[in-house]
N, C-alpha and C. Protein backbone atom coordinates (compact mmCIF):
# COMPACT_ATOMS: atom_id res chain seq x y z
N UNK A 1 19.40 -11.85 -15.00
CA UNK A 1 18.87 -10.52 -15.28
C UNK A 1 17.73 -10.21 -14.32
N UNK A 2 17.43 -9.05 -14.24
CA UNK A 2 16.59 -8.52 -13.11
C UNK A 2 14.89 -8.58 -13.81
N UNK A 3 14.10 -9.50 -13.21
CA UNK A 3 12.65 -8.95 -13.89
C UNK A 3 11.91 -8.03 -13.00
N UNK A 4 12.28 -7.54 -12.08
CA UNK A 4 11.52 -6.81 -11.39
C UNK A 4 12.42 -6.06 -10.35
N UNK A 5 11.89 -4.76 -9.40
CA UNK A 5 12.98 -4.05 -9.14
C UNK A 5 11.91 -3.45 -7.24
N UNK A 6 12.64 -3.59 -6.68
CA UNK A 6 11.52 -3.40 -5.39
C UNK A 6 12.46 -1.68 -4.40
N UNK A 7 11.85 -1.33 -4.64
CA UNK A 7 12.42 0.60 -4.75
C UNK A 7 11.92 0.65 -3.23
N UNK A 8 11.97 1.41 -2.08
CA UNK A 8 11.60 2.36 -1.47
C UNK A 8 11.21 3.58 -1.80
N UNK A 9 9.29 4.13 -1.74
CA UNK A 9 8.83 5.22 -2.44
C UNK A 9 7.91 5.40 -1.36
N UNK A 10 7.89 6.67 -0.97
CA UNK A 10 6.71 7.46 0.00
C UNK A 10 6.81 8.47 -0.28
N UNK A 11 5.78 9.66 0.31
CA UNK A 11 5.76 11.11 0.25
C UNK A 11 7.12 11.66 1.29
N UNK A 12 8.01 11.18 1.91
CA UNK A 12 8.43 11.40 2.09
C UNK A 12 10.44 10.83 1.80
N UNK A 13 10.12 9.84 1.10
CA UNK A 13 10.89 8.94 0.37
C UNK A 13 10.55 8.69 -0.92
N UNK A 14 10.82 10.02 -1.92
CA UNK A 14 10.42 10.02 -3.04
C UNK A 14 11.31 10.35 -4.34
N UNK A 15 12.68 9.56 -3.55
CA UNK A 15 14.26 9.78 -4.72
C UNK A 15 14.13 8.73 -5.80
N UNK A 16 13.96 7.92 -5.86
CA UNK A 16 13.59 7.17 -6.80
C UNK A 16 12.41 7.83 -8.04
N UNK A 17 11.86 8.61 -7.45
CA UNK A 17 10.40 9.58 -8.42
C UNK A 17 11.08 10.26 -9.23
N UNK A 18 11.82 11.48 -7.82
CA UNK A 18 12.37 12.51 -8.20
C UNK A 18 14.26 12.75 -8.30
N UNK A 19 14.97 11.81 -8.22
CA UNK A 19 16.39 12.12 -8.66
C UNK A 19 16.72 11.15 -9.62
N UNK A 20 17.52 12.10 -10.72
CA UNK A 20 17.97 11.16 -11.44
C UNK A 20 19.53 10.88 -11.22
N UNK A 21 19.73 9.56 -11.10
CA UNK A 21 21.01 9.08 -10.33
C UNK A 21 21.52 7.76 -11.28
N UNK A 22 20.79 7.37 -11.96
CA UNK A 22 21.03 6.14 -12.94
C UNK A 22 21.35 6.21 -14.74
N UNK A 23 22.03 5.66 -14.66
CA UNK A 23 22.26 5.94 -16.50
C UNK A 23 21.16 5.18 -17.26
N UNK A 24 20.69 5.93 -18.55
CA UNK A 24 20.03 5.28 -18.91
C UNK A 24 19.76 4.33 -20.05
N UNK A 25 19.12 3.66 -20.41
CA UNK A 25 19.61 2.76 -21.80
C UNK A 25 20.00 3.49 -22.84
N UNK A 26 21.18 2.64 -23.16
CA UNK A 26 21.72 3.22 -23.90
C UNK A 26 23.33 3.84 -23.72
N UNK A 27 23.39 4.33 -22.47
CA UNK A 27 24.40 4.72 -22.02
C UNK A 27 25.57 3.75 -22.46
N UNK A 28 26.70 4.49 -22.63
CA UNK A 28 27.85 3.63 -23.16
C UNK A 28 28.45 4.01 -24.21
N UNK A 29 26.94 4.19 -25.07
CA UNK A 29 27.71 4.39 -26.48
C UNK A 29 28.51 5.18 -27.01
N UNK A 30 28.74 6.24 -26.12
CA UNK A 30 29.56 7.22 -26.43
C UNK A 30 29.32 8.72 -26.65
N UNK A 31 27.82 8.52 -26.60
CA UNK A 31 27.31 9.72 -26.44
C UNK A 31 27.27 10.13 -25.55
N UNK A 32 26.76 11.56 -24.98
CA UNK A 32 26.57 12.34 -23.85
C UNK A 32 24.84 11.97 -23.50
N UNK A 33 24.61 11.34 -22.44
CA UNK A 33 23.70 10.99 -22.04
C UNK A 33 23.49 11.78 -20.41
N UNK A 34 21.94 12.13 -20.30
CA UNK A 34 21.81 12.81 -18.86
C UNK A 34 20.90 11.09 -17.76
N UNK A 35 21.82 11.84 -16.82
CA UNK A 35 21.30 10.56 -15.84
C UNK A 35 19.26 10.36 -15.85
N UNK A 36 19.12 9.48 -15.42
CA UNK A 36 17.10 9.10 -15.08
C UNK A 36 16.74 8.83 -13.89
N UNK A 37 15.54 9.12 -13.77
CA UNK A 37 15.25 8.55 -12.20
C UNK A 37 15.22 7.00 -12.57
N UNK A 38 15.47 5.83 -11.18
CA UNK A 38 15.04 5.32 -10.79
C UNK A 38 13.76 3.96 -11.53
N UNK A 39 12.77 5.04 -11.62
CA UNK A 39 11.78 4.70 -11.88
C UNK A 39 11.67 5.00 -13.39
N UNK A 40 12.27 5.64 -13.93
CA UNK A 40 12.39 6.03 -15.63
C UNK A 40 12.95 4.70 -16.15
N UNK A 41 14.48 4.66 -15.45
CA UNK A 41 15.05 3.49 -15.71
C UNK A 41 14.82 2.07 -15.91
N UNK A 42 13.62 1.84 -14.62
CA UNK A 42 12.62 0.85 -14.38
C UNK A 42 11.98 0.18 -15.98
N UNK A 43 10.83 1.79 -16.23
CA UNK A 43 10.07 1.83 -17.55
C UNK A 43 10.96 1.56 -19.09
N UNK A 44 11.82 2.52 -18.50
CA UNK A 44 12.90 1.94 -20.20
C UNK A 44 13.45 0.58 -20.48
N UNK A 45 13.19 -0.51 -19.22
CA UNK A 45 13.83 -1.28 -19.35
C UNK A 45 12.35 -2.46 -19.30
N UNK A 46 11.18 -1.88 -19.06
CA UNK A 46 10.18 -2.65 -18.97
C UNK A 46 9.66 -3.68 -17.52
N UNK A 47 10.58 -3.03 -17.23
CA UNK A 47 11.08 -3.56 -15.36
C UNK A 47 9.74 -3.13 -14.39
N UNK A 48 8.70 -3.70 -13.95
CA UNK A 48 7.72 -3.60 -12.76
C UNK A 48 8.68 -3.10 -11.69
N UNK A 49 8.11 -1.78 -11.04
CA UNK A 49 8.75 -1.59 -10.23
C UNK A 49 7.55 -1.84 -8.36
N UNK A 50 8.20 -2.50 -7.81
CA UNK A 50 7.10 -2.50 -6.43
C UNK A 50 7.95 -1.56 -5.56
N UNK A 51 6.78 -0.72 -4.73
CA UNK A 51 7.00 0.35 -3.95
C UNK A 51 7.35 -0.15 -2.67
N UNK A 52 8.31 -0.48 -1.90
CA UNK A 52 8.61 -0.59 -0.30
C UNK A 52 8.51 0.67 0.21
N UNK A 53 7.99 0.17 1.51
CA UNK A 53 7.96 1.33 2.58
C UNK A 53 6.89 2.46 1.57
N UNK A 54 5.67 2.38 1.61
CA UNK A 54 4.82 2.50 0.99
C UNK A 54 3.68 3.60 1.84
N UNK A 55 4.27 3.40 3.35
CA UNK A 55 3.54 4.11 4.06
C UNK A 55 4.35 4.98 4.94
N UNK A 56 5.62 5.64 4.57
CA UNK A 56 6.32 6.23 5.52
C UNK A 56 6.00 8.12 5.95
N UNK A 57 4.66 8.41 5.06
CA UNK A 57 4.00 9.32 5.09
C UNK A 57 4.02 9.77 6.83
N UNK A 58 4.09 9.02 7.56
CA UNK A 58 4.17 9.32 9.33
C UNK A 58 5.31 9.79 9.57
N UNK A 59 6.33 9.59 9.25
CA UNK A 59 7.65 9.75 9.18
C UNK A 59 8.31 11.58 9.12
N UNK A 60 7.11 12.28 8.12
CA UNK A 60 7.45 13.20 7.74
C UNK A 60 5.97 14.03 7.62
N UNK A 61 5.66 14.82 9.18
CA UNK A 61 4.90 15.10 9.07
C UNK A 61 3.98 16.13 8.33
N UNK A 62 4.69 17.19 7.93
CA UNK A 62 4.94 18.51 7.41
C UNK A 62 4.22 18.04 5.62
N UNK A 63 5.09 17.01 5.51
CA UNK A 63 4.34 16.36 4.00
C UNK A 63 3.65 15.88 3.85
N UNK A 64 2.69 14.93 5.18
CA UNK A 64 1.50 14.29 5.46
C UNK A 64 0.56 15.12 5.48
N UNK A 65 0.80 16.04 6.37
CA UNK A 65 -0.65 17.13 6.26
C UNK A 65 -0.69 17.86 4.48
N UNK A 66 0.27 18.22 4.00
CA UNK A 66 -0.07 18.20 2.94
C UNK A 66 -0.35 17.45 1.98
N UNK A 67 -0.02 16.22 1.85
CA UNK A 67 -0.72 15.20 1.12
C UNK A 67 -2.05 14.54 1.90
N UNK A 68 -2.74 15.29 3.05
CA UNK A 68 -4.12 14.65 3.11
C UNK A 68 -4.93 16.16 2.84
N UNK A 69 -4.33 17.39 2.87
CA UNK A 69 -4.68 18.21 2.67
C UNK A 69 -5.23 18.63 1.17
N UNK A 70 -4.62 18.04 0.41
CA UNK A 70 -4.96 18.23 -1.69
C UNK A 70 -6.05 17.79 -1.32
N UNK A 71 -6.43 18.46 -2.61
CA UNK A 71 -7.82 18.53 -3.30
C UNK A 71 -7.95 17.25 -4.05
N UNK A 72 -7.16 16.42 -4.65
CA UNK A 72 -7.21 15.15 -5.29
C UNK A 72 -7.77 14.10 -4.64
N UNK A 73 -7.28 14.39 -3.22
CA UNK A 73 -7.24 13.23 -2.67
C UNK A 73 -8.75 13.04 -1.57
N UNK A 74 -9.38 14.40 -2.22
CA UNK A 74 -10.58 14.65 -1.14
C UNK A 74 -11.33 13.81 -1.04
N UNK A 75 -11.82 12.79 -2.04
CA UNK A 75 -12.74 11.44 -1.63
C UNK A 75 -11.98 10.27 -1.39
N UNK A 76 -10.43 10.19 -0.58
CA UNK A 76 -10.13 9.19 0.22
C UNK A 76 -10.22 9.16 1.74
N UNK A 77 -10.00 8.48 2.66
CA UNK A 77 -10.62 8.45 4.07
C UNK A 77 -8.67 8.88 4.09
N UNK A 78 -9.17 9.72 5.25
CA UNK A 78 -7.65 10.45 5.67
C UNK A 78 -6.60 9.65 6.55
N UNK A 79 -5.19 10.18 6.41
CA UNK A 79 -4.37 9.10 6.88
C UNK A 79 -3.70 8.63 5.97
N UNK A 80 -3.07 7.57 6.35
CA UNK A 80 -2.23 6.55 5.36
C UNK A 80 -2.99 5.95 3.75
N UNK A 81 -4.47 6.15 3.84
CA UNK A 81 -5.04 5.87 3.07
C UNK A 81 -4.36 6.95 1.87
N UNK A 82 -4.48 7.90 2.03
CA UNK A 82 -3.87 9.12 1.46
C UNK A 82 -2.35 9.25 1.10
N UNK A 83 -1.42 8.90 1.60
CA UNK A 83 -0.36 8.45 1.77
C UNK A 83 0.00 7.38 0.70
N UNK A 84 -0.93 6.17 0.73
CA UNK A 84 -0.63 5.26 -0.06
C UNK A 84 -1.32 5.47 -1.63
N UNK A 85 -2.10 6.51 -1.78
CA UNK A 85 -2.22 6.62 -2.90
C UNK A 85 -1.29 7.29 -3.63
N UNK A 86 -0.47 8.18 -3.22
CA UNK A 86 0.72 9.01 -3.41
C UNK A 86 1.41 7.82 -4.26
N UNK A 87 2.01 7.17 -3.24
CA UNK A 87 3.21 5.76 -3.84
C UNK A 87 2.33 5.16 -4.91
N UNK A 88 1.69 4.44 -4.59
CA UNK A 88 0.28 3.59 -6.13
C UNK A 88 0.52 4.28 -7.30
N UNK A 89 0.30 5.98 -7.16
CA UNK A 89 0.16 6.20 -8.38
C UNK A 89 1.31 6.60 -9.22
N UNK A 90 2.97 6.95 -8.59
CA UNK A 90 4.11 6.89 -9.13
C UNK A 90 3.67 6.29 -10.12
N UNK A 91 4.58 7.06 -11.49
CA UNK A 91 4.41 6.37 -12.68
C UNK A 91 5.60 5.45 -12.80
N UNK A 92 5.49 4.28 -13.29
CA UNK A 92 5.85 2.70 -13.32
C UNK A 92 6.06 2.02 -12.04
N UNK A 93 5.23 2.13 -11.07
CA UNK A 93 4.93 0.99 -9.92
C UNK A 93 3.60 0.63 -10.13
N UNK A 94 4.10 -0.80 -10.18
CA UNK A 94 3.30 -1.67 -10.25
C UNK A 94 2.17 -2.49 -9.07
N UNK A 95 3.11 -1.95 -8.01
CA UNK A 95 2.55 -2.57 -7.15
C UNK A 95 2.88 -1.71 -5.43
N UNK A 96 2.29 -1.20 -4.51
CA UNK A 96 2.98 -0.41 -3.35
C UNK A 96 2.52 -1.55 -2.01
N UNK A 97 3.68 -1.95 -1.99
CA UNK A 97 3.62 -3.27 -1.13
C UNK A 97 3.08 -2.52 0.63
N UNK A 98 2.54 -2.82 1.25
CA UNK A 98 1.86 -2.68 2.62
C UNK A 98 1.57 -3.67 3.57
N UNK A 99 2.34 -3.65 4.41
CA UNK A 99 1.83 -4.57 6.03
C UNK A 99 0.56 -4.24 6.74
N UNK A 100 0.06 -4.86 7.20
CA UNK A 100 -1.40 -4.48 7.72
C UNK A 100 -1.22 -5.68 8.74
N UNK A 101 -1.72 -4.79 9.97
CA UNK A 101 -2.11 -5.54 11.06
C UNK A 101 -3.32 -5.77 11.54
N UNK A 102 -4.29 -4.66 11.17
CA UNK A 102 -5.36 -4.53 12.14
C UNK A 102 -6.66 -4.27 10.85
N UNK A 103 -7.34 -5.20 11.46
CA UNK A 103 -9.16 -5.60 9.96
C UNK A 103 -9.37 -3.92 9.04
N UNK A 104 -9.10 -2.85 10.25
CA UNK A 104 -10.01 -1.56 9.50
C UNK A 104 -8.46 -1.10 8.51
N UNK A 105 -7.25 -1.41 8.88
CA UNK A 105 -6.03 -1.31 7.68
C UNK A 105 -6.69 -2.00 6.21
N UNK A 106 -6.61 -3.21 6.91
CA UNK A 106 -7.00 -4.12 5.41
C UNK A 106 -8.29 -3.89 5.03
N UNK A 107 -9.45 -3.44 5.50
CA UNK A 107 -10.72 -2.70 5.20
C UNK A 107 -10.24 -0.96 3.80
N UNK A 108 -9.34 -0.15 4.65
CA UNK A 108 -9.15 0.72 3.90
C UNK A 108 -8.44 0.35 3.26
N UNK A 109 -7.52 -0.07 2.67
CA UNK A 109 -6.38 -0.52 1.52
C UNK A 109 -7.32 -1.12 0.30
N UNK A 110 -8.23 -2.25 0.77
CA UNK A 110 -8.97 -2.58 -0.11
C UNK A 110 -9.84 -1.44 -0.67
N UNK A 111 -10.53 -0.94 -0.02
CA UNK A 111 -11.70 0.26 -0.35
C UNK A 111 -10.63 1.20 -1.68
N UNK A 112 -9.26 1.52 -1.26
CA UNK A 112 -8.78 2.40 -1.96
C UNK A 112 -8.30 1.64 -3.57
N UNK A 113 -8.38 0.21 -3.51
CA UNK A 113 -8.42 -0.34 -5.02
C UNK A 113 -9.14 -0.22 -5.93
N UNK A 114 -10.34 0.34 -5.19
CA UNK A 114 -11.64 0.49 -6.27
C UNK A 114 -11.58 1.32 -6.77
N UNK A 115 -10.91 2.03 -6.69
CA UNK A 115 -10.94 3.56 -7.31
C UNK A 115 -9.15 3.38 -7.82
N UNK A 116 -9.10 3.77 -9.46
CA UNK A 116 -7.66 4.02 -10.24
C UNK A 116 -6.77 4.64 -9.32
N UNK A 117 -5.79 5.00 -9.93
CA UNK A 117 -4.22 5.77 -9.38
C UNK A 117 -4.70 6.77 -9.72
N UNK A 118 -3.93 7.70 -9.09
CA UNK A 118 -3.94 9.59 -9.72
C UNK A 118 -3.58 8.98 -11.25
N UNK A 119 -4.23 10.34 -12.18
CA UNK A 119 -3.65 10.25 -13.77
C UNK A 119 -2.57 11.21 -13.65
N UNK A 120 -1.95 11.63 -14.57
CA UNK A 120 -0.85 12.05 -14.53
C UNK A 120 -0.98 13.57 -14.18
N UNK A 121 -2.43 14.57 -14.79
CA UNK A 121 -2.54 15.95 -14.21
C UNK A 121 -2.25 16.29 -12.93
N UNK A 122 -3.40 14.63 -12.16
CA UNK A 122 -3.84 14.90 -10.66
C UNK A 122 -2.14 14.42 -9.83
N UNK A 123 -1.62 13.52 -10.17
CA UNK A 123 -0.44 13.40 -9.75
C UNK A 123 0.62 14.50 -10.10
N UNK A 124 0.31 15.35 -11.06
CA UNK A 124 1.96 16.07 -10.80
C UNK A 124 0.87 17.40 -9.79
N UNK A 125 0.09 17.75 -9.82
CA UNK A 125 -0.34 18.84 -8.95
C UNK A 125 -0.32 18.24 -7.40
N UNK A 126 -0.61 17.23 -7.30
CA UNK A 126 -0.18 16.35 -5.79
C UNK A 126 1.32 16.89 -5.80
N UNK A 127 2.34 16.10 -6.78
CA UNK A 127 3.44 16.61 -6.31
C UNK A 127 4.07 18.16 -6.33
N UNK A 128 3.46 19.05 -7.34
CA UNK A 128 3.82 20.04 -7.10
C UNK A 128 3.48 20.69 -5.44
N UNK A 129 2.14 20.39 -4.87
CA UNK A 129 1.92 20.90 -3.42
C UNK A 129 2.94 20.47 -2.40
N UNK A 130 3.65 19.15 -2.66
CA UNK A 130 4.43 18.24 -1.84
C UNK A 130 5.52 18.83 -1.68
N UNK A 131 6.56 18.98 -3.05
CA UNK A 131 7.68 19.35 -3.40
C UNK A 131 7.92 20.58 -3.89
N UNK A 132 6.83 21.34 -4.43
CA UNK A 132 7.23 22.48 -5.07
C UNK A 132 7.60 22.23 -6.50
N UNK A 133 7.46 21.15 -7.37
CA UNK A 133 8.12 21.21 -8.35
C UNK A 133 7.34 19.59 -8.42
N UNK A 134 6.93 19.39 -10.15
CA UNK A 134 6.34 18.16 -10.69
C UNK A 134 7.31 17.40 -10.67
N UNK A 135 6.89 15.82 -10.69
CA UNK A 135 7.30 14.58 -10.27
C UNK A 135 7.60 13.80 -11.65
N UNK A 136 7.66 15.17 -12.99
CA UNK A 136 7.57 14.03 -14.14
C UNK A 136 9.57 14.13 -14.52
């Protein structure tokens, strides 16, 4: 059995957040059941989910400037710092896995632990600026 589930999640890789593509517990029984995200599926099943590719915020620039652009995110240092709080605060990841090469990476990654995840207001208004539409 699976104890843990390692997803690909960024601001710009955010199907796992936002599509629901998985059946959810329960499914089978014969009822009419609507598919879950990903990450719903994760939570219903009690499953830690870790975020890969955690920083692909570069990738997609158009969504970077707007995710360093929110108002939420105004007391983080700009950049990927910003970026990675996006993934962190997905609701049921446990963990947004990150490579770091260089001292001032692993300087900001740490700095951004001290401070919680978005709560759930500040995260769906993040995603509403992102997507146009909340992330719940």
């Amino acid at each position: 059995a699976l104890a843990h589930m390692q997803i690909p999640i960024n601001i710009g890789c955010a199907e796992a957040l936002r599509s629901a593509t998985q059946q959810p517990l329960g499914a089978g029984t014969g009822e009419a059941t609507s598919l879950v995200t990903t990450l719903d599926w994760c939570q219903a099943r009690g499953m830690p989910a870790f975020a890969s590719s955690s920083l692909g915020g570069g990738a997609v620039p158009e969504l970077a400037a707007k995710c360093e652009a929110h108002a939420v995110l105004a007391g983080l240092s700009a950049g990927p710092s910003r970026w990675l709080e996006f993934t962190r605060s997905c609701p049921g990841v446990c963990c947004a896995l990150v490579g770091m090469k260089q001292r001032a990476s692993v300087d900001a990654n740490l700095a951004l632990m001290k401070a919680p995840p978005l709560d759930n207001e500040a995260f769906g208004q993040l995603c509403r600026a992102l997507y146009g539409e909340s992330c719940e």
